[in-house]
PDB file of N, CA and C in Angstrom:
ATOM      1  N   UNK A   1     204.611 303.810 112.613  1.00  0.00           N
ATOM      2  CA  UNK A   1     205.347 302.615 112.278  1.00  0.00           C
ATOM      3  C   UNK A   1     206.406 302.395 113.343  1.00  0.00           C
ATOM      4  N   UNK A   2     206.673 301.137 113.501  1.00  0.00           N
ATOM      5  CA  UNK A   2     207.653 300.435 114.452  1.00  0.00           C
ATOM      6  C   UNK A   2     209.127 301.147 113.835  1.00  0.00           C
ATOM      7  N   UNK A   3     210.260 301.196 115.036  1.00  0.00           N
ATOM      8  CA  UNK A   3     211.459 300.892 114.028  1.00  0.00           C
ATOM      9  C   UNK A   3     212.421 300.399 113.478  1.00  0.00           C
ATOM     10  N   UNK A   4     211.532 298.868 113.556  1.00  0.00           N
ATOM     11  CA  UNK A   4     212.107 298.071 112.322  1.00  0.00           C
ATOM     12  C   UNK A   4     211.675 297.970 110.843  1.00  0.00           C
ATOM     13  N   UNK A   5     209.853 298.674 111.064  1.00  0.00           N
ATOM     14  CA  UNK A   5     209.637 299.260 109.582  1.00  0.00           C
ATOM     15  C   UNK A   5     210.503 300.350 109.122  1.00  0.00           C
ATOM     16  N   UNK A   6     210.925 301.723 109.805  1.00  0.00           N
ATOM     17  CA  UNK A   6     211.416 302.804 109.601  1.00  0.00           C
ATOM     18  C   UNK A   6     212.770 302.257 108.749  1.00  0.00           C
ATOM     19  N   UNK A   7     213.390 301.828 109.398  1.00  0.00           N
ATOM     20  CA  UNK A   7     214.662 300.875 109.428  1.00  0.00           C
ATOM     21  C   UNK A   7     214.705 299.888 107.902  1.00  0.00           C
ATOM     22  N   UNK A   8     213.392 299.391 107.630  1.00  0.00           N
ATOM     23  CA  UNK A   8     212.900 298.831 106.205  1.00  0.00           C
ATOM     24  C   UNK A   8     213.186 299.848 105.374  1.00  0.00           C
ATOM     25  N   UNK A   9     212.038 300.228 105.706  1.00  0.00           N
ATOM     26  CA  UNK A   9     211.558 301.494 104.749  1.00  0.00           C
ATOM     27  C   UNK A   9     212.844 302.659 104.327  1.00  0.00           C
ATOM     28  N   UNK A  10     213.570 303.032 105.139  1.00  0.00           N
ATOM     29  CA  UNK A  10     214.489 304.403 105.045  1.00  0.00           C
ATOM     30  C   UNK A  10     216.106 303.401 104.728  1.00  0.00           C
ATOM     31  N   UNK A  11     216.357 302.054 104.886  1.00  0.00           N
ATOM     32  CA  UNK A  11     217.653 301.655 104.865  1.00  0.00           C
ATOM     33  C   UNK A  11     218.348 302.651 105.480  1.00  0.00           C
ATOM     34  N   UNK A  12     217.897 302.918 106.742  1.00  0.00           N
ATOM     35  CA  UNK A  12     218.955 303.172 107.744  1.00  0.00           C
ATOM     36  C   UNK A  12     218.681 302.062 109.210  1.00  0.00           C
ATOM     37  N   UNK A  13     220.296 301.775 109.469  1.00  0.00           N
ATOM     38  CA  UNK A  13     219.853 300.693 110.508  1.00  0.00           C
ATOM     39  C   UNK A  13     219.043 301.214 111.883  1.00  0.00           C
ATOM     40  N   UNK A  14     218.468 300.389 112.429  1.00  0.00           N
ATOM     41  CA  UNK A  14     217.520 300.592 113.797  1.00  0.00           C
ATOM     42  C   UNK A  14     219.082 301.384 114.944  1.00  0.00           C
ATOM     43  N   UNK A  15     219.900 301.168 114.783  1.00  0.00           N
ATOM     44  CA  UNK A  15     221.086 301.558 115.631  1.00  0.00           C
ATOM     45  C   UNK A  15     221.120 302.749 115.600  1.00  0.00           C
ATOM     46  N   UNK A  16     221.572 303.423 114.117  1.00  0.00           N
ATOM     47  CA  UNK A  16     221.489 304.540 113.827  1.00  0.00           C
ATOM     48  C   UNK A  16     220.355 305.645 114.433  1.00  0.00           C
ATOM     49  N   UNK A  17     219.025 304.654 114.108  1.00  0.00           N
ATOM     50  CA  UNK A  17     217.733 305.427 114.399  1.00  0.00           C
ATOM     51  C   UNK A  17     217.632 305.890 115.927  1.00  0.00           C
ATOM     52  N   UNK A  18     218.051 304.587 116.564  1.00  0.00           N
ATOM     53  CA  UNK A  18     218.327 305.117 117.558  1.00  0.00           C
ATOM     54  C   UNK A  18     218.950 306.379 118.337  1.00  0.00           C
ATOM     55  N   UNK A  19     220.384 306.652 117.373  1.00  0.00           N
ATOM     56  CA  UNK A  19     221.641 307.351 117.790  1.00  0.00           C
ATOM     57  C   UNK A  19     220.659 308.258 117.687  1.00  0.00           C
ATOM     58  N   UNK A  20     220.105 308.623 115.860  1.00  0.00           N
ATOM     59  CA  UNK A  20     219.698 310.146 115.870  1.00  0.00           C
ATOM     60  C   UNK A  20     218.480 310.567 117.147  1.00  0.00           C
ATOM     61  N   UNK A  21     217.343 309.675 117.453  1.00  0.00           N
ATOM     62  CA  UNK A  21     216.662 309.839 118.011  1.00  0.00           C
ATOM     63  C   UNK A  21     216.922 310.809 119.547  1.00  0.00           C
ATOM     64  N   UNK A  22     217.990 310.090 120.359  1.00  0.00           N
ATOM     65  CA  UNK A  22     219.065 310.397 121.091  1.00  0.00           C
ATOM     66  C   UNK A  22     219.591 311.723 120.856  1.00  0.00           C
ATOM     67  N   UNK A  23     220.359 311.890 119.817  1.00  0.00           N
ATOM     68  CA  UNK A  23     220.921 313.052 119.335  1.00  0.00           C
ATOM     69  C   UNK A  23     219.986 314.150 118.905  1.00  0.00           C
ATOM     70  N   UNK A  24     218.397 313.658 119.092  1.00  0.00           N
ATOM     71  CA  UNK A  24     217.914 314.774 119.224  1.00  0.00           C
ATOM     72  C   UNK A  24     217.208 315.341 117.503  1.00  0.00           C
ATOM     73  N   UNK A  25     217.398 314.603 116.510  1.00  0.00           N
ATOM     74  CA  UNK A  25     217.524 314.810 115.315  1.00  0.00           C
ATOM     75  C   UNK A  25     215.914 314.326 114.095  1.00  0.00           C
ATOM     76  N   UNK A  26     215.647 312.986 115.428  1.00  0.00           N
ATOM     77  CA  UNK A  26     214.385 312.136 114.941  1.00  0.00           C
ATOM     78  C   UNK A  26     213.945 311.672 116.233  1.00  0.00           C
ATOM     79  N   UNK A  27     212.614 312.545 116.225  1.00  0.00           N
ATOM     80  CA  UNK A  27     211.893 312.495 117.087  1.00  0.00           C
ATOM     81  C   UNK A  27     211.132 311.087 117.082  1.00  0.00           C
ATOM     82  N   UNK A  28     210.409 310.475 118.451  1.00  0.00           N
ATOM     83  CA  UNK A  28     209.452 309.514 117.904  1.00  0.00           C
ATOM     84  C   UNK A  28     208.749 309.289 119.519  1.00  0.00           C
ATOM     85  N   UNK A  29     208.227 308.848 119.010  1.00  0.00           N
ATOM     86  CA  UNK A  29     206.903 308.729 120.277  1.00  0.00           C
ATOM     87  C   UNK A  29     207.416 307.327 121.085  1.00  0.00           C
ATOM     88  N   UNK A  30     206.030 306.568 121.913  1.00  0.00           N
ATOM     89  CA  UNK A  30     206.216 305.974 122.132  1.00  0.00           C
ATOM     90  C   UNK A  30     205.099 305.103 122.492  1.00  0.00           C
ATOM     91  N   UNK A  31     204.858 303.542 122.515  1.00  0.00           N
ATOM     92  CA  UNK A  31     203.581 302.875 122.734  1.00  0.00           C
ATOM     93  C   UNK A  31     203.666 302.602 124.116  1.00  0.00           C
ATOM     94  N   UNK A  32     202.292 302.354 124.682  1.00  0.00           N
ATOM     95  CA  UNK A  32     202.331 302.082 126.157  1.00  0.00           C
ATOM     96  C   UNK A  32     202.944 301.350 126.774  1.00  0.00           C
ATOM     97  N   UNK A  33     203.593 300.537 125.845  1.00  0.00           N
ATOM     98  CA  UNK A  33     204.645 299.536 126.232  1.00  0.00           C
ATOM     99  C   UNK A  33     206.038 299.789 126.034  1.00  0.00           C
ATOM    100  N   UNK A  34     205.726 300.905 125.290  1.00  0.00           N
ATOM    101  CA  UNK A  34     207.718 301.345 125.606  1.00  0.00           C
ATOM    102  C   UNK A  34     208.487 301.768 124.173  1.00  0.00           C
ATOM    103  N   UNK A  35     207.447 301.058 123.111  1.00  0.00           N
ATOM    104  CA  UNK A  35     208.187 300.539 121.793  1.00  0.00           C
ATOM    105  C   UNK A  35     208.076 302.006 120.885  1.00  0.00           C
ATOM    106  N   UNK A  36     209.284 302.277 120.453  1.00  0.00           N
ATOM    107  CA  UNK A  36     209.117 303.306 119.370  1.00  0.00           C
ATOM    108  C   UNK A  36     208.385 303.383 118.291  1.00  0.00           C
ATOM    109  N   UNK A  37     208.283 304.514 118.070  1.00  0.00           N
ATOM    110  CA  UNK A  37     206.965 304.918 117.172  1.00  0.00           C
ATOM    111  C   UNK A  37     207.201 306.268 116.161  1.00  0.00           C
ATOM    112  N   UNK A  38     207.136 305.893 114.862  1.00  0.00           N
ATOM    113  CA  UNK A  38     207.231 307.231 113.904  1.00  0.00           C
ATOM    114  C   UNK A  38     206.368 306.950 112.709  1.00  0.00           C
ATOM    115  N   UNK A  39     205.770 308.378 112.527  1.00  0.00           N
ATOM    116  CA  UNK A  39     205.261 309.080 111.674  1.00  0.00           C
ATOM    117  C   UNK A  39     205.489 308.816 110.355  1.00  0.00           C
ATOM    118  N   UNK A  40     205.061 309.006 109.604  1.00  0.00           N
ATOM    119  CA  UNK A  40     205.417 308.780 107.857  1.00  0.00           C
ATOM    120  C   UNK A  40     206.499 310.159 107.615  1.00  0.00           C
ATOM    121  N   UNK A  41     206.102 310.982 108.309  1.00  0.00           N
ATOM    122  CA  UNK A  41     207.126 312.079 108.493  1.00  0.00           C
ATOM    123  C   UNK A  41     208.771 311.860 108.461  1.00  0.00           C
ATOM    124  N   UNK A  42     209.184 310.806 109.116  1.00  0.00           N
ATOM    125  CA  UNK A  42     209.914 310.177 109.434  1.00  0.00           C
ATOM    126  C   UNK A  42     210.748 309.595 108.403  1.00  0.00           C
ATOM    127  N   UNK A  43     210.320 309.219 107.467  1.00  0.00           N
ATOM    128  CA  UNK A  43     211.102 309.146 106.414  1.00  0.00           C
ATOM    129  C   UNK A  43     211.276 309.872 105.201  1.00  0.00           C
ATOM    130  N   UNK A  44     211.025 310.778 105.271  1.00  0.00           N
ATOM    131  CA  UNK A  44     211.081 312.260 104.849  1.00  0.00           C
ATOM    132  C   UNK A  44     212.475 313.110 105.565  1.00  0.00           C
ATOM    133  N   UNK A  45     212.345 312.767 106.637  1.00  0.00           N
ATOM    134  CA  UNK A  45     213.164 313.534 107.472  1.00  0.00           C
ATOM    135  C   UNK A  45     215.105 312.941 108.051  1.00  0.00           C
ATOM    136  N   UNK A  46     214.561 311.545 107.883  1.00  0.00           N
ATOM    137  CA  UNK A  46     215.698 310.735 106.922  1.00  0.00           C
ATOM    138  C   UNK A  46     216.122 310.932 106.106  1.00  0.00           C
ATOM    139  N   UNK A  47     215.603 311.109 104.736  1.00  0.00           N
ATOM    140  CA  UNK A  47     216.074 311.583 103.508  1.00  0.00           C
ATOM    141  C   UNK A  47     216.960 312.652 103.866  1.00  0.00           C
ATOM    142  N   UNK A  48     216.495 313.486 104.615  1.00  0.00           N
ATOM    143  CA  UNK A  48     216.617 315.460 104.197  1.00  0.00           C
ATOM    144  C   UNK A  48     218.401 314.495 105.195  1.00  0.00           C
ATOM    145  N   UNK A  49     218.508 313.706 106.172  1.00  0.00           N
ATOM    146  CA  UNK A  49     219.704 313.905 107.383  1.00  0.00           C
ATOM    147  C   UNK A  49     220.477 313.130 106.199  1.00  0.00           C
ATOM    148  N   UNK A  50     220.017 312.261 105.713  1.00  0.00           N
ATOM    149  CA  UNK A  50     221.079 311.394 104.961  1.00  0.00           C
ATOM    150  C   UNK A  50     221.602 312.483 103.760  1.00  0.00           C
ATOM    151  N   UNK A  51     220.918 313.343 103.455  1.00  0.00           N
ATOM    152  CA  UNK A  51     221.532 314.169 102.350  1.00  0.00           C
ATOM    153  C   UNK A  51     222.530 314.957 102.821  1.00  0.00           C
ATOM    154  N   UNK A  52     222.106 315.727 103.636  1.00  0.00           N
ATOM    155  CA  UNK A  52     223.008 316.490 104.308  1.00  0.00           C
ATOM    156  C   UNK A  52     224.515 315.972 104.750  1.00  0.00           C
ATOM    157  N   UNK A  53     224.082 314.539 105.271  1.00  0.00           N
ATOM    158  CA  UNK A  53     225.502 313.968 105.725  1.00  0.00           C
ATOM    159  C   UNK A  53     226.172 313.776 104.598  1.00  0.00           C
ATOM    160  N   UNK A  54     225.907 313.252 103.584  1.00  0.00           N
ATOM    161  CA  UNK A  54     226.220 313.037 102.107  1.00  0.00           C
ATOM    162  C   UNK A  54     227.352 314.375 101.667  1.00  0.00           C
ATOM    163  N   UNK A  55     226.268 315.456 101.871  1.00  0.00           N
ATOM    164  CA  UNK A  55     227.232 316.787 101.619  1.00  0.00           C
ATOM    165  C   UNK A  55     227.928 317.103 102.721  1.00  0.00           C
ATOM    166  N   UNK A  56     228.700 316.407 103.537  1.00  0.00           N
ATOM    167  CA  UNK A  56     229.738 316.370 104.499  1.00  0.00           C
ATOM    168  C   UNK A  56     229.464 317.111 105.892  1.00  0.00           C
ATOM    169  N   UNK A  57     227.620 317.463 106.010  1.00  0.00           N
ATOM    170  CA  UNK A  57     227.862 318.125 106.945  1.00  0.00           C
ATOM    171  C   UNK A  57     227.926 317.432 108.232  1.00  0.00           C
ATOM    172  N   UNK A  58     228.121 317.825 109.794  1.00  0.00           N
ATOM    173  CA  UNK A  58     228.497 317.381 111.153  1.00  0.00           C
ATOM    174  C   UNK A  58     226.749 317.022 111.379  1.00  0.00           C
ATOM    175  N   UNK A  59     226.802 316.241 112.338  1.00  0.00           N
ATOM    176  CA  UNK A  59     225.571 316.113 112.669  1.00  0.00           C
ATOM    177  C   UNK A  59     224.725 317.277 113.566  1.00  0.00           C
ATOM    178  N   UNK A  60     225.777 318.482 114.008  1.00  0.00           N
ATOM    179  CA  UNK A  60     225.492 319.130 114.706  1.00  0.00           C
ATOM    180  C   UNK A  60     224.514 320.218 113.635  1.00  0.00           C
ATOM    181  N   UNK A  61     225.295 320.195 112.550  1.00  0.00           N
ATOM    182  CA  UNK A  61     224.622 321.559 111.050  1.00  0.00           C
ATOM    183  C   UNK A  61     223.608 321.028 110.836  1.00  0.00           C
ATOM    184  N   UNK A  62     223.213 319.262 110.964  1.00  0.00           N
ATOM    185  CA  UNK A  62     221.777 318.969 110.260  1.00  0.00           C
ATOM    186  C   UNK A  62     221.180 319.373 111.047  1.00  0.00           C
ATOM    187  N   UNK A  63     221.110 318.876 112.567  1.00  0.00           N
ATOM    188  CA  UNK A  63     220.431 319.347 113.697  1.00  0.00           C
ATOM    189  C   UNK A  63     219.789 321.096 113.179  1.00  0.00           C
ATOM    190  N   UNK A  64     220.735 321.878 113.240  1.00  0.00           N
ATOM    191  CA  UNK A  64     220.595 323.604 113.057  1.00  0.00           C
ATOM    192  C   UNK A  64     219.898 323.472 111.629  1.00  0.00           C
ATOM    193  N   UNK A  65     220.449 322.608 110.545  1.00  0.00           N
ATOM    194  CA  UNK A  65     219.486 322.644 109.349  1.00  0.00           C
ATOM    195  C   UNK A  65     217.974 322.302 109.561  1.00  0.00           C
ATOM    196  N   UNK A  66     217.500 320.988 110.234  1.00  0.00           N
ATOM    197  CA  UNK A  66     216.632 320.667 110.357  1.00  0.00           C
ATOM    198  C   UNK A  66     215.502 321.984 110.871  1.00  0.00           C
ATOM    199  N   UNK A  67     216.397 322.683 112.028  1.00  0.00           N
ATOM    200  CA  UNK A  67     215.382 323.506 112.599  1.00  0.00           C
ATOM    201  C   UNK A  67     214.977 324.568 111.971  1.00  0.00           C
ATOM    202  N   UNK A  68     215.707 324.833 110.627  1.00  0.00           N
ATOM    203  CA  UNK A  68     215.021 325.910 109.661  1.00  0.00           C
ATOM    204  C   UNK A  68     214.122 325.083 108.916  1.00  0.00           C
ATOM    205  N   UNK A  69     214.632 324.196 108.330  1.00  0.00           N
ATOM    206  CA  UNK A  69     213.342 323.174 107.638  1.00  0.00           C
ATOM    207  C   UNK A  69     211.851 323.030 107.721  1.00  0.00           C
ATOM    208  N   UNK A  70     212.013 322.929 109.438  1.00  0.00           N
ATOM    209  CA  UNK A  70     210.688 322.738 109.800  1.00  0.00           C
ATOM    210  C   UNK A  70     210.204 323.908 110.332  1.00  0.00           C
ATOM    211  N   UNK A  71     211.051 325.151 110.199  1.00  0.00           N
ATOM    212  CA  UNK A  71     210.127 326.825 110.460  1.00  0.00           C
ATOM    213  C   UNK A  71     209.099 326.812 109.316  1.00  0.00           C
ATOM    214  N   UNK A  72     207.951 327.291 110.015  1.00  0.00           N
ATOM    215  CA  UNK A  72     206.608 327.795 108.952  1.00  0.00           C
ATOM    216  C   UNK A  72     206.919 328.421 107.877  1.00  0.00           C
ATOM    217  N   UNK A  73     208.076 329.857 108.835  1.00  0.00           N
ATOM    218  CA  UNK A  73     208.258 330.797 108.156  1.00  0.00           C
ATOM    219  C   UNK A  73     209.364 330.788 106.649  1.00  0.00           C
ATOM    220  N   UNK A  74     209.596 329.658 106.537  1.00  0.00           N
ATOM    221  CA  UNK A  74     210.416 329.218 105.538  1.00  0.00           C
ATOM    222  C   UNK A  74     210.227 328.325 104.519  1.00  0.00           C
ATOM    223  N   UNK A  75     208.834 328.511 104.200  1.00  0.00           N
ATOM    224  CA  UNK A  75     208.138 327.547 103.147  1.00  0.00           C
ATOM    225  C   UNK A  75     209.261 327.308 102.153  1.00  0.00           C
ATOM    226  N   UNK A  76     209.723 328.749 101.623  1.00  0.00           N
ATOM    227  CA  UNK A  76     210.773 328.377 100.190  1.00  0.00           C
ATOM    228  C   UNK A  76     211.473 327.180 100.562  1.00  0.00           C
ATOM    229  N   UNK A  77     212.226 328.108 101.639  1.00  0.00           N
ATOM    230  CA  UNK A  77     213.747 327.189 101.551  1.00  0.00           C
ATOM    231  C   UNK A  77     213.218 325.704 102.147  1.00  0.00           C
ATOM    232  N   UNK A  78     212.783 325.842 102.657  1.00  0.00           N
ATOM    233  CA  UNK A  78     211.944 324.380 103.113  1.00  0.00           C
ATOM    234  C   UNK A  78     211.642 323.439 102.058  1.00  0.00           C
ATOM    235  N   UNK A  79     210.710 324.187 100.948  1.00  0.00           N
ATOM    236  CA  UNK A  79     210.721 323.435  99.726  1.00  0.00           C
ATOM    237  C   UNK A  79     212.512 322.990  98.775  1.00  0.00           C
ATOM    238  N   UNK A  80     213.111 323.973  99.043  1.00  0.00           N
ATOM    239  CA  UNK A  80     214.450 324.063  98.318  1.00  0.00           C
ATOM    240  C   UNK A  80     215.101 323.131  98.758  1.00  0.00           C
ATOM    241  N   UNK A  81     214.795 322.780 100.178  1.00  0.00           N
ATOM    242  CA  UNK A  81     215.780 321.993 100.918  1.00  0.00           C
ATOM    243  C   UNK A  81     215.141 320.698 101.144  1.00  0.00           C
ATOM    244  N   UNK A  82     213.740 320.093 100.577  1.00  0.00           N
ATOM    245  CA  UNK A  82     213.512 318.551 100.213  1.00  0.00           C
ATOM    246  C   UNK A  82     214.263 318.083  99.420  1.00  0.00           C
ATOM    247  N   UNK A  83     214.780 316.923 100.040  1.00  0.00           N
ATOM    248  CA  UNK A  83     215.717 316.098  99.017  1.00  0.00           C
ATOM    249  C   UNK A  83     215.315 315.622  97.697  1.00  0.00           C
ATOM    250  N   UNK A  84     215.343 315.935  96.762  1.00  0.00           N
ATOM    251  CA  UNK A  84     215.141 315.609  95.378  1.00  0.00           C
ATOM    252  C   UNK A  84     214.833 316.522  94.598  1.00  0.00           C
ATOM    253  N   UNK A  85     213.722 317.918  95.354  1.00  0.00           N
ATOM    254  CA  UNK A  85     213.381 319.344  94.930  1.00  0.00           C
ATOM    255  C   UNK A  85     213.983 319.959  94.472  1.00  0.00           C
ATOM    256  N   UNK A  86     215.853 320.218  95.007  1.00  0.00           N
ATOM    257  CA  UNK A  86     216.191 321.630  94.730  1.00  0.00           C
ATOM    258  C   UNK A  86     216.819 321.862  92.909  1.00  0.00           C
ATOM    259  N   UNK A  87     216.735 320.356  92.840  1.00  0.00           N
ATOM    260  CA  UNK A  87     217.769 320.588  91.406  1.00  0.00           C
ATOM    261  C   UNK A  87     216.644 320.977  90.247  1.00  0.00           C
ATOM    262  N   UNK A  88     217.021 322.081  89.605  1.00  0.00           N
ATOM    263  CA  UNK A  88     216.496 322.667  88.855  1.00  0.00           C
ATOM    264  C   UNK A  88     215.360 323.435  89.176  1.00  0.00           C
ATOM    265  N   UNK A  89     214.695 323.978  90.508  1.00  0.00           N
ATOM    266  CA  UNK A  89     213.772 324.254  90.605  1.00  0.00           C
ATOM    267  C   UNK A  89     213.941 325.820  90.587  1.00  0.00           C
ATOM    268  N   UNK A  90     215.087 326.030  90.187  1.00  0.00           N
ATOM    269  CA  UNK A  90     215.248 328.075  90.738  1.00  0.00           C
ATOM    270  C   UNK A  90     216.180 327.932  88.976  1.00  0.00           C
ATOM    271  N   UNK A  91     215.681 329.130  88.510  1.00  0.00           N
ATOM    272  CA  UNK A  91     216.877 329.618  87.209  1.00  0.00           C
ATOM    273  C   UNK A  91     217.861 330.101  87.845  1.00  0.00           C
ATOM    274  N   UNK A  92     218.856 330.383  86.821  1.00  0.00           N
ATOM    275  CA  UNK A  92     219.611 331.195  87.257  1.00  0.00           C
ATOM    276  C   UNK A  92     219.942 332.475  87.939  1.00  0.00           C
ATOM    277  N   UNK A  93     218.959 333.477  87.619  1.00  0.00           N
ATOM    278  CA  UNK A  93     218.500 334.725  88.388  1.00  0.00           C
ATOM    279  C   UNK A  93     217.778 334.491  90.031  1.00  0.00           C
ATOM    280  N   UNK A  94     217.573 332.551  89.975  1.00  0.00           N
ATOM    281  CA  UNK A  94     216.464 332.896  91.640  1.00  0.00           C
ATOM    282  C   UNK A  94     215.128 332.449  91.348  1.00  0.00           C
ATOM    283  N   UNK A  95     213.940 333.032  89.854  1.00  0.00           N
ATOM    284  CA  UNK A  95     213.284 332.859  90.432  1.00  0.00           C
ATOM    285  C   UNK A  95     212.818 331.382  90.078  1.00  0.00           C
ATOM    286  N   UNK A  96     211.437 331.016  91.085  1.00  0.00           N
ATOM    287  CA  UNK A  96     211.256 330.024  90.964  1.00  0.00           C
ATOM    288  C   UNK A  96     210.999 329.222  89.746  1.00  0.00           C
ATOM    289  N   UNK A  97     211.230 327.737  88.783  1.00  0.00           N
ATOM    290  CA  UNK A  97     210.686 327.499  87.660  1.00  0.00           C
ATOM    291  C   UNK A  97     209.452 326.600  87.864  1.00  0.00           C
ATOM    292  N   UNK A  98     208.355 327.018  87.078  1.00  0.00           N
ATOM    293  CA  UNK A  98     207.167 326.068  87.025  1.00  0.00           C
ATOM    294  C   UNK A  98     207.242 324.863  86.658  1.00  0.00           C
TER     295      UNK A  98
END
């Protein structure tokens, strides 16, 4: 998708998309003509930055958050750390609830 769909779709402005893109945060391709390009991934990965900023963090912690997110080796917390997932998904002791 273009990113003025992204920009639709995620209600974050094309400016912004830009910044993060820049900043290294949201990746995106590009068409032979120049024009940006993202993944359905992409607004997924919006969610997870807009949350984070929400909980006051710097853009520098999402950056370092992001890059555990997307480790293999971190399925849990990966799951823990989709935006909408984590609430209620662990009891009190940790383990996971069905």
């Amino acid at each position: 998708m273009r990113i003025s769909q992204l920009a639709e779709r995620s209600g974050v402005p094309a400016t912004t998309l830009r910044f993060y893109e820049g900043s290294g945060l949201l990746p995106a391709g590009r068409t032979a003509s120049g024009y940006r390009v993202y993944g359905e991934e992409a607004v997924q990965r919006l969610a997870f930055i807009n949350t984070a900023k929400h909980l006051g963090l710097p853009l520098e912690g999402v950056g370092e958050l992001l890059s555990v997110w997307e480790a293999a080796s971190c399925r849990d917390v990966k799951a823990d750390l989709r935006p909408g997932s984590w609430r209620g998904s662990r009891t009190p002791s940790g383990e996971r609830r069905s």
